[in-house]
N, C-alpha and C. Protein backbone atom coordinates (compact mmCIF):
# COMPACT_ATOMS: atom_id res chain seq x y z
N UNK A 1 0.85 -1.19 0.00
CA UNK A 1 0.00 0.00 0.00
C UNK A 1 0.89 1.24 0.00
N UNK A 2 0.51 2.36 -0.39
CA UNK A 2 1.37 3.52 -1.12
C UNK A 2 0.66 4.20 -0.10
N UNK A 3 1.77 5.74 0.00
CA UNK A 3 1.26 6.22 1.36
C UNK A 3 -0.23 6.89 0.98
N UNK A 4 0.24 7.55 -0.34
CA UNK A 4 -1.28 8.36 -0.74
C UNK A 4 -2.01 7.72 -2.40
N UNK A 5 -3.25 7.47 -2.52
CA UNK A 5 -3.73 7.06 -3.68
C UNK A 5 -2.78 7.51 -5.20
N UNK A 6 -2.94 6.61 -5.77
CA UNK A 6 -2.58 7.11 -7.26
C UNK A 6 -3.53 7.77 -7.71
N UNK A 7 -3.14 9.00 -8.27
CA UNK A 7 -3.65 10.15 -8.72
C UNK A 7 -4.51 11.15 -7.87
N UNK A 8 -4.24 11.07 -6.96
CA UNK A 8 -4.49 11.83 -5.61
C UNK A 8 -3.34 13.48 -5.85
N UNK A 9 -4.14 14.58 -6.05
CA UNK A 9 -4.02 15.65 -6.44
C UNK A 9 -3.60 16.77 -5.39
N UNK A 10 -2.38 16.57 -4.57
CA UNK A 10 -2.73 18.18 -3.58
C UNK A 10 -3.29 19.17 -3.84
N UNK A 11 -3.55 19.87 -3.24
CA UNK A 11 -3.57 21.58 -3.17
C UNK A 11 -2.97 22.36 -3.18
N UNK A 12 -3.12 23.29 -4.27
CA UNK A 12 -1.86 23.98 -4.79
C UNK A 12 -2.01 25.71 -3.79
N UNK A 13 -3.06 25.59 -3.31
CA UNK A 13 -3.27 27.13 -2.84
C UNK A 13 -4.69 26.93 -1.77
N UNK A 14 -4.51 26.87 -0.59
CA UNK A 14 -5.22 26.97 0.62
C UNK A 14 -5.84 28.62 0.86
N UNK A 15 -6.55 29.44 1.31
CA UNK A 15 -7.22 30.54 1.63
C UNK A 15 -7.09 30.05 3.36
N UNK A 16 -6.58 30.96 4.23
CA UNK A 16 -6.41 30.19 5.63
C UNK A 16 -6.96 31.17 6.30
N UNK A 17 -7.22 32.51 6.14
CA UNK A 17 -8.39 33.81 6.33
C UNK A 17 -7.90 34.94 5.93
N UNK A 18 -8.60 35.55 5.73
CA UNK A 18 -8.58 36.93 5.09
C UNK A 18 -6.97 37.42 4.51
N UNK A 19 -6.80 37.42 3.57
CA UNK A 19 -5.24 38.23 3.53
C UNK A 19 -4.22 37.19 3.73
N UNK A 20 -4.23 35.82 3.61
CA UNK A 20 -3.59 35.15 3.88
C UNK A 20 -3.96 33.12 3.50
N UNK A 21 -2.82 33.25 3.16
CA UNK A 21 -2.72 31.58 2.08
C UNK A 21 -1.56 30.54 2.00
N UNK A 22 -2.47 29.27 1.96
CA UNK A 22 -0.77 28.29 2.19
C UNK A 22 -0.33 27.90 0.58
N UNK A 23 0.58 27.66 0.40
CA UNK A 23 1.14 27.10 -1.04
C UNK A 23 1.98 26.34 -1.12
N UNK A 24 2.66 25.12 -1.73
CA UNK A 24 3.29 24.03 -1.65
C UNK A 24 5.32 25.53 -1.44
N UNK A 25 5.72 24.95 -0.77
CA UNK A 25 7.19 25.80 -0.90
C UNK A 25 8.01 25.41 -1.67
N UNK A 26 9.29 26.35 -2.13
CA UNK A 26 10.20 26.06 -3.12
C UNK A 26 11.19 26.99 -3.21
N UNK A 27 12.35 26.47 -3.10
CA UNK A 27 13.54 26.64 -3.57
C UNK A 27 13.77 28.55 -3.45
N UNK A 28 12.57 29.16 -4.26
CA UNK A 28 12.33 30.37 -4.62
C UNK A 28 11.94 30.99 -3.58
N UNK A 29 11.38 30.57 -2.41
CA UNK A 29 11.29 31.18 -1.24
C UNK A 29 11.95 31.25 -0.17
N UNK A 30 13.45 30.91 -0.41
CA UNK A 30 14.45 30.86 0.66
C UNK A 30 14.59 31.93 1.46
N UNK A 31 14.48 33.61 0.26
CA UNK A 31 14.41 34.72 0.59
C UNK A 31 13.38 35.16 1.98
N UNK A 32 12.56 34.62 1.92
CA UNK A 32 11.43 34.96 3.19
C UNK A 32 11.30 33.81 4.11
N UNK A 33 11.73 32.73 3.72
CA UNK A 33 11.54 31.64 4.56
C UNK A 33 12.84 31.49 5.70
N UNK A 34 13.80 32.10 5.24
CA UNK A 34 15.01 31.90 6.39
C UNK A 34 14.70 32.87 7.29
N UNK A 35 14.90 33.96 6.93
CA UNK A 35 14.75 35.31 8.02
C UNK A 35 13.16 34.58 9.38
N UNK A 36 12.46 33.69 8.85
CA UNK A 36 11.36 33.29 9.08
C UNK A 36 11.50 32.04 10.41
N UNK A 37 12.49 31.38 9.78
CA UNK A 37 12.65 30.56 10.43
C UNK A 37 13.78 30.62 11.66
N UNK A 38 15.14 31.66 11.20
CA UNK A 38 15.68 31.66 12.50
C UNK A 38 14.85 33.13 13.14
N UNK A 39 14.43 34.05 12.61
CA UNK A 39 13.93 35.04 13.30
C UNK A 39 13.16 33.76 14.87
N UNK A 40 12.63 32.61 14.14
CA UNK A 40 12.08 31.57 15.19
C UNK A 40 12.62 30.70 15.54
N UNK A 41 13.64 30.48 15.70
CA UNK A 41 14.35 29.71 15.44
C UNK A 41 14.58 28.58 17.38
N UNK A 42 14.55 29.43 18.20
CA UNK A 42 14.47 29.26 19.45
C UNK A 42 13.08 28.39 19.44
N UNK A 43 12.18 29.16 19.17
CA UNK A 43 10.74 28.02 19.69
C UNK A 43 10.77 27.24 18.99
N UNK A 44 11.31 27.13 17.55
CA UNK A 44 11.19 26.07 16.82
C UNK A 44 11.87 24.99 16.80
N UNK A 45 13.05 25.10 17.15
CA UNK A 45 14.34 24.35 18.09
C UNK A 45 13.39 23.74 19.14
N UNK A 46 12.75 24.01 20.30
CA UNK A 46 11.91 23.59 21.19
C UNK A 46 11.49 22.65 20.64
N UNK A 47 10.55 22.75 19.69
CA UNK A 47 9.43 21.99 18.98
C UNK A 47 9.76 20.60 18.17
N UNK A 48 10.60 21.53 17.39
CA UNK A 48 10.65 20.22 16.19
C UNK A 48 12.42 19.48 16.90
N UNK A 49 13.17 20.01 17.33
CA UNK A 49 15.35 19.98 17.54
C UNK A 49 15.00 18.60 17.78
N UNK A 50 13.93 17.93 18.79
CA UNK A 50 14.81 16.68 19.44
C UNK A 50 13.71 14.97 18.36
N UNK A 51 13.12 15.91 17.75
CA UNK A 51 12.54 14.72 16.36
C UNK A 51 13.22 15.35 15.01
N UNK A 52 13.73 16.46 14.76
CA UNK A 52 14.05 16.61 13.29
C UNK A 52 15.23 16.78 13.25
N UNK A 53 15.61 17.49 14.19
CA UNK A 53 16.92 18.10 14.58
C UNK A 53 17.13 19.55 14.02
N UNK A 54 16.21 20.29 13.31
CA UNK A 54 15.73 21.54 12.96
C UNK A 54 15.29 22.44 13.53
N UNK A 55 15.63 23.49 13.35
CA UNK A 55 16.52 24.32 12.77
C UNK A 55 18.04 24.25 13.42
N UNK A 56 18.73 24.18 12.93
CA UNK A 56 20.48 23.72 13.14
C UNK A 56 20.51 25.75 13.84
N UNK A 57 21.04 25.94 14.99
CA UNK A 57 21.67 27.56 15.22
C UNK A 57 22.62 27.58 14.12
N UNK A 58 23.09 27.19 13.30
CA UNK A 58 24.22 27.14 12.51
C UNK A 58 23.49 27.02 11.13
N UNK A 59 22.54 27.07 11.08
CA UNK A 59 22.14 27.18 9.47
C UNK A 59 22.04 28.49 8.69
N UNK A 60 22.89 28.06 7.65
CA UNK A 60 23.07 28.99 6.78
C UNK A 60 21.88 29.35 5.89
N UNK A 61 21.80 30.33 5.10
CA UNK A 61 20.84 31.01 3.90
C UNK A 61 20.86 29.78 2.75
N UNK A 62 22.06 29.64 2.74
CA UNK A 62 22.37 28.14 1.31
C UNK A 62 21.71 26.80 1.85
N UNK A 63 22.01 26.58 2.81
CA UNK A 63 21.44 25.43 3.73
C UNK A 63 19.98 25.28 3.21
N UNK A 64 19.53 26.47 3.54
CA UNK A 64 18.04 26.51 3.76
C UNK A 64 17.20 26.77 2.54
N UNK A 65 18.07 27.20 1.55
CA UNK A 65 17.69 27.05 0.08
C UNK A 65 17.56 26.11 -0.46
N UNK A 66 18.54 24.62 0.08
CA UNK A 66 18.78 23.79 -0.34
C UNK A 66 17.52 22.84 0.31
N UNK A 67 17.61 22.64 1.41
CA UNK A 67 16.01 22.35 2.07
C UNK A 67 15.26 22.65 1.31
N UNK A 68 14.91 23.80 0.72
CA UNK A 68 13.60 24.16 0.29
C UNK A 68 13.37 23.28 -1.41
N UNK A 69 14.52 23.50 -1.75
CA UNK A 69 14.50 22.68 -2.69
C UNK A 69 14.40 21.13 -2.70
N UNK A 70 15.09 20.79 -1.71
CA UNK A 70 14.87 19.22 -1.11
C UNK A 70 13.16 19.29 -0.89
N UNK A 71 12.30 20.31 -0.29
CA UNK A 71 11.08 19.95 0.10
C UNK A 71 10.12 19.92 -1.55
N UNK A 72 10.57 20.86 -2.48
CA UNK A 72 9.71 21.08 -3.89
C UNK A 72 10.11 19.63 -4.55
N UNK A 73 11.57 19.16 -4.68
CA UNK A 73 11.39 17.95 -4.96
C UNK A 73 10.45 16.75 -4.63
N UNK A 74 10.57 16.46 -2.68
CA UNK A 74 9.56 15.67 -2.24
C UNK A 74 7.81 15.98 -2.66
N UNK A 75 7.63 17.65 -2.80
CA UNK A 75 6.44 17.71 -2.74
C UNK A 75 5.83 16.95 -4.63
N UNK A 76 6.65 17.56 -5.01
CA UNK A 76 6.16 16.78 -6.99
C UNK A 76 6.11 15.44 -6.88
N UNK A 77 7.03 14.48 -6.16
CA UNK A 77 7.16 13.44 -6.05
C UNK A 77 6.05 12.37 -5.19
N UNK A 78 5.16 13.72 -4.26
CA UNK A 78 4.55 13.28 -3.45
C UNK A 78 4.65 12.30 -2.05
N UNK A 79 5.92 12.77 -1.58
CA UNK A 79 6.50 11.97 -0.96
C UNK A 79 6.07 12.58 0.56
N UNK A 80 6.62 13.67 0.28
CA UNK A 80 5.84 14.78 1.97
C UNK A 80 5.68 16.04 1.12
N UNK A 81 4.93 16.93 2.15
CA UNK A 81 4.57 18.13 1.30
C UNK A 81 4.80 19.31 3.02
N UNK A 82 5.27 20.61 2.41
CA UNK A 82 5.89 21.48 3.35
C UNK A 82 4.86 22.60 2.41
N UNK A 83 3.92 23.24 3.36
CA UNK A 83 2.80 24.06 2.80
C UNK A 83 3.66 25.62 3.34
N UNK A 84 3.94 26.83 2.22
CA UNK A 84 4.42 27.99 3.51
C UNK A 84 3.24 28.59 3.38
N UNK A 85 3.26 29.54 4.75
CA UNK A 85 2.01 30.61 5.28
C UNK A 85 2.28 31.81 4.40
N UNK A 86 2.26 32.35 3.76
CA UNK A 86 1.90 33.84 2.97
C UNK A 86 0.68 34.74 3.25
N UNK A 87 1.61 35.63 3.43
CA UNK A 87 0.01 36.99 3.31
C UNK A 87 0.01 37.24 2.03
N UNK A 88 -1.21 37.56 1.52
CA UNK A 88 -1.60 37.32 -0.28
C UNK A 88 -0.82 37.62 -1.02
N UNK A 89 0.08 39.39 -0.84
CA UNK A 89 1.17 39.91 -1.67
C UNK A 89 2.35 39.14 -1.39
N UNK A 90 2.59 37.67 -0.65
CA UNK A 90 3.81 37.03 -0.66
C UNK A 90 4.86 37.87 -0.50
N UNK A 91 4.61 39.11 0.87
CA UNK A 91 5.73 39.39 0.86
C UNK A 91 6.34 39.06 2.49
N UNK A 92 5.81 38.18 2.35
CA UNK A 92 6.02 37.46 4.02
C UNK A 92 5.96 36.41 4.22
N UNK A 93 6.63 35.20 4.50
CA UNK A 93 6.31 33.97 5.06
C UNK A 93 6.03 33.59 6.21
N UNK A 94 4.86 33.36 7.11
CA UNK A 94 5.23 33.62 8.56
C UNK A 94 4.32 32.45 9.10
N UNK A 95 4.98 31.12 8.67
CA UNK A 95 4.65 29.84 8.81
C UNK A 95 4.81 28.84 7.99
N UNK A 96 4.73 27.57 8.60
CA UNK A 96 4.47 26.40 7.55
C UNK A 96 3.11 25.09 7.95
N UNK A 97 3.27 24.63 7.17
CA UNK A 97 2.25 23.37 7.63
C UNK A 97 3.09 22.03 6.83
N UNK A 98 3.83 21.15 7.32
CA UNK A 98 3.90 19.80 7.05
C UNK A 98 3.18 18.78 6.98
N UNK A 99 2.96 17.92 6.01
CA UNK A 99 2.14 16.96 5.83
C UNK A 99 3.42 15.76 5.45
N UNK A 100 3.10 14.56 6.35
CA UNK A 100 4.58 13.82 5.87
C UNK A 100 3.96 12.52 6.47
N UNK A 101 4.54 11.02 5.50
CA UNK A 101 3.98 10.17 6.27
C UNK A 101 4.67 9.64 7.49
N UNK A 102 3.83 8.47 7.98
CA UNK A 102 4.27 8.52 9.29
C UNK A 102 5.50 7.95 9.54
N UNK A 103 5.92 8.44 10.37
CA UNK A 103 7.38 7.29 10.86
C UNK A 103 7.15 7.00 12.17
N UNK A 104 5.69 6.43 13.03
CA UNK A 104 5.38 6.22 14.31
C UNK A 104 4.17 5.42 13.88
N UNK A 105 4.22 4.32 14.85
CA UNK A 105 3.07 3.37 14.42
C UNK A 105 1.54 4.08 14.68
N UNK A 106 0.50 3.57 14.17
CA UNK A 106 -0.31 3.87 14.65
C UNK A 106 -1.54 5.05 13.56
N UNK A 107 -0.74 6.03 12.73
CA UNK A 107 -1.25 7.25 11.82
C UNK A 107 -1.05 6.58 10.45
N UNK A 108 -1.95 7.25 9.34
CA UNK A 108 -1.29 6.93 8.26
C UNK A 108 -0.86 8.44 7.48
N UNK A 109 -0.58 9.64 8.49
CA UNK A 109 -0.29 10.79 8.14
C UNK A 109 0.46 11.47 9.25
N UNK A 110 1.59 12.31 9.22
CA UNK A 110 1.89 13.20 10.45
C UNK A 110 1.52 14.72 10.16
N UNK A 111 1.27 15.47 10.90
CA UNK A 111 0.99 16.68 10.27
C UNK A 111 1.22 17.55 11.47
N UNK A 112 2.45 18.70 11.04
CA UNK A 112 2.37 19.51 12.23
C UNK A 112 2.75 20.92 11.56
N UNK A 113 2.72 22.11 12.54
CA UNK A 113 2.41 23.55 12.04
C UNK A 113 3.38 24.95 13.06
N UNK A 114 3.58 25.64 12.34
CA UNK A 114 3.92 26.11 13.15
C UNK A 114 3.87 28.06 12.34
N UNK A 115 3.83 28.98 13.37
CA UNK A 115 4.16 30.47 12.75
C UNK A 115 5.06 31.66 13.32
N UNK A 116 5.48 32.05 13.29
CA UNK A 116 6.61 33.17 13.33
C UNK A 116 6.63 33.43 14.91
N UNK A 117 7.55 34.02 15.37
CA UNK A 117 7.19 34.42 17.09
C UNK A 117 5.84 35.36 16.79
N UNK A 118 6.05 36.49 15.81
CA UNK A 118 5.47 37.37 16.36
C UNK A 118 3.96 37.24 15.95
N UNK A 119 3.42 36.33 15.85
CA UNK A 119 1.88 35.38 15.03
C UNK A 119 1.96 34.37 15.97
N UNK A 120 2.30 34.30 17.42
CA UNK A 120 1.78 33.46 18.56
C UNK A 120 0.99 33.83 18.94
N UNK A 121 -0.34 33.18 18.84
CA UNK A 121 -1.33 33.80 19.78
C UNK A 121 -2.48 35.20 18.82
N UNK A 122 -1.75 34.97 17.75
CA UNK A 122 -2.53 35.94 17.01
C UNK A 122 -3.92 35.43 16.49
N UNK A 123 -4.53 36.52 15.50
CA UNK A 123 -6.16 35.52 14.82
C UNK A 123 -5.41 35.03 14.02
N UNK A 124 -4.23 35.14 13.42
CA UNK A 124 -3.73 34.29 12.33
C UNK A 124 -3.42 32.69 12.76
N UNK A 125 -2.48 32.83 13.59
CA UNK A 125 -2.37 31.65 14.29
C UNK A 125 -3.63 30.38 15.01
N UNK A 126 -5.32 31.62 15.57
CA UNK A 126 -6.17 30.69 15.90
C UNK A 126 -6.37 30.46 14.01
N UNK A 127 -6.35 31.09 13.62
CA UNK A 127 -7.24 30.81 12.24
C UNK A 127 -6.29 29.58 11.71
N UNK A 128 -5.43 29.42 11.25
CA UNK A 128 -4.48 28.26 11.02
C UNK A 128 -4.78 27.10 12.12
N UNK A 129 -4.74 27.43 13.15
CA UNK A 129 -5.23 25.90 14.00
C UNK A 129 -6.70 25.73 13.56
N UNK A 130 -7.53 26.46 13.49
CA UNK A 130 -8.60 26.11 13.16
C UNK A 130 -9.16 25.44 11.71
N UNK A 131 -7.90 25.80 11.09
CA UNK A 131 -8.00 25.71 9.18
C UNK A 131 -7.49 24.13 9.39
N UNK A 132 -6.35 24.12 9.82
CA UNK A 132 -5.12 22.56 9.22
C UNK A 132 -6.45 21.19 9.45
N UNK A 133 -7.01 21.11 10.58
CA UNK A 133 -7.46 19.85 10.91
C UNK A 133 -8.33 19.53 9.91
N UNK A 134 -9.19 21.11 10.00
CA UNK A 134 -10.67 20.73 8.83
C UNK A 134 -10.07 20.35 7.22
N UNK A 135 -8.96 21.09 6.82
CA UNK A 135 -8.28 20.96 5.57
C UNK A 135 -7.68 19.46 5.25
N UNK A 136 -7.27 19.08 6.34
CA UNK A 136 -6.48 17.73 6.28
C UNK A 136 -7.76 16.56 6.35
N UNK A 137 -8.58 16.73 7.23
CA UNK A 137 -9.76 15.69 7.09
C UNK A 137 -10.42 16.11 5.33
N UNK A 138 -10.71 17.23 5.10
CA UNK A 138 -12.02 17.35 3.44
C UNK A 138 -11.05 17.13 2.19
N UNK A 139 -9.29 17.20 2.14
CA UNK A 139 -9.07 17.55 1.45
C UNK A 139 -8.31 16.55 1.21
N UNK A 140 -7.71 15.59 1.65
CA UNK A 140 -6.42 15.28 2.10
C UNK A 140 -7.03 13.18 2.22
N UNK A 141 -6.46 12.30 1.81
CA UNK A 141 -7.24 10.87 1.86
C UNK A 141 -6.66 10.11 3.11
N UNK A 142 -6.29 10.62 4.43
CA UNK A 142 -5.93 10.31 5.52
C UNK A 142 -7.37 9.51 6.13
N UNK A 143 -6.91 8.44 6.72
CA UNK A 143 -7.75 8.08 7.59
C UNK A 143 -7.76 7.98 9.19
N UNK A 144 -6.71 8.08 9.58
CA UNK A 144 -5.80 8.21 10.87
C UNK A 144 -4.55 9.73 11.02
N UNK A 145 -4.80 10.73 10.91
CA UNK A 145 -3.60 11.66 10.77
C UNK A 145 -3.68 11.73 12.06
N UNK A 146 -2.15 12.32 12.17
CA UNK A 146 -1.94 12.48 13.51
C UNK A 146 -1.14 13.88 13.62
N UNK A 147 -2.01 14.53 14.15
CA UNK A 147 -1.56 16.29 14.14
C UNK A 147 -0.68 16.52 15.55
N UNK A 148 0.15 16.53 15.05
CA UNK A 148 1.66 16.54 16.11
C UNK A 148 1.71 17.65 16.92
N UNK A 149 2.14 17.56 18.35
CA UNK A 149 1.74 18.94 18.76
C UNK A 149 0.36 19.52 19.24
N UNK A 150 -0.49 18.77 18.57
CA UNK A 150 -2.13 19.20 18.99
C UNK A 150 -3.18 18.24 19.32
N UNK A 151 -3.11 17.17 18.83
CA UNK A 151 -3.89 16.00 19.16
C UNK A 151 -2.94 14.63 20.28
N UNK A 152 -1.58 15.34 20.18
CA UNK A 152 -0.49 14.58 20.69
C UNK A 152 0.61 15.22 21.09
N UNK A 153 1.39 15.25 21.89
CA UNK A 153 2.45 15.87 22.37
C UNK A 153 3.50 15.44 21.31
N UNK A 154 4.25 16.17 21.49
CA UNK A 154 5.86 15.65 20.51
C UNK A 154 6.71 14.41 21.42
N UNK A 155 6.07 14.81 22.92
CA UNK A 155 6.83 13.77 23.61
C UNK A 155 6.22 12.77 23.62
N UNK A 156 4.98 12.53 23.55
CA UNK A 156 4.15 11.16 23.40
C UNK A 156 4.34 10.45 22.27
N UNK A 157 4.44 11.80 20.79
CA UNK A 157 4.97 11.01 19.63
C UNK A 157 6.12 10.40 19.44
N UNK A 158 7.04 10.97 20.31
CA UNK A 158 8.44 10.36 20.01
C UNK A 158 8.28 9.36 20.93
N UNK A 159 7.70 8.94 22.11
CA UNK A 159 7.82 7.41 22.70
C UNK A 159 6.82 6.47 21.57
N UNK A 160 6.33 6.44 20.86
CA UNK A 160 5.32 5.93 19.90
C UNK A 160 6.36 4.68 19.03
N UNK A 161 5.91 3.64 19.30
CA UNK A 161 7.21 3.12 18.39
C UNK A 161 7.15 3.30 16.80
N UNK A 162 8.09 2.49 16.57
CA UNK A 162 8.59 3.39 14.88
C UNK A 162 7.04 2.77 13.57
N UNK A 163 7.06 3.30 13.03
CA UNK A 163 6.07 2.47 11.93
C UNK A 163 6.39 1.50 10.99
N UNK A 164 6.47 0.33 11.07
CA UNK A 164 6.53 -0.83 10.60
C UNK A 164 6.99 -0.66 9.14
């Protein structure tokens, strides 16, 4: 069994509220996506450092270009998909949403999210928690996802044994 159907179509462009939209990332957005990510780099270290090992304090602009390009590859390929947050004029990145399969028994999807320091706690931020779950159940051919971080701790996921 394949993680997602043959001919199973992502979404190329999410509406997540007013003034603001997710889109598959690439290579081409290194420019807004780094400043993005270490500007966060501390909470996101928290979050993701002791399952991804991301964001490295030591990552470079090239690094992270190269990631992004590593993620546009996986996403055509359909392998995982890295959604960034944009406000409509794309002149901001100030989030992402991962969709990736599982590597913990139990899901047949992982999915976790995250947005800028300064979009903690904002309506952007409820509006994105409120968007990912409904988007991932109507849109998405998961039957088990497992929204990391919100339906599950990172520490509960990482004792989870590995997926078969």
């Amino acid at each position: 069994m394949t993680w997602l159907p043959v001919g199973f179509v992502h979404p190329e462009r999410v509406v997540v509220a007013g003034g603001y939209h997710l889109r598959p990332i690439g290579g081409g957005d290194a420019e807004f996506d780094y400043p993005a990510v270490m500007g966060s780099r501390e909470r996101l270290w928290s979050i993701y450092g002791e399952a991804w090992g991301w964001p490295k304090e030591s990552m470079t602009p090239e690094q992270n270009r190269d990631d992004l390009v590593r993620h546009a590859v996986e996403i055509a390929a359909h392998v995982s998909f890295n959604y960034a947050l944009f406000d409509d004029a794309e002149t901001a990145l100030l989030g992402c949403v991962y969709i990736d399969p599982p590597r913990k028994a139990g899901g047949d999807a992982e999915i976790s999210w995250w947005v800028v320091d300064d979009q903690v706690g904002s309506d952007l931020q409820r509006s994105l928690d409120a968007l990912v779950p409904r988007w991932i159940a109507e849109a998405w051919p998961f039957e088990r996802p497992r929204l990391i971080g919100y339906d599950i701790s990172w520490q509960d996921w990482l004792a989870l044994p590995d997926h078969a």
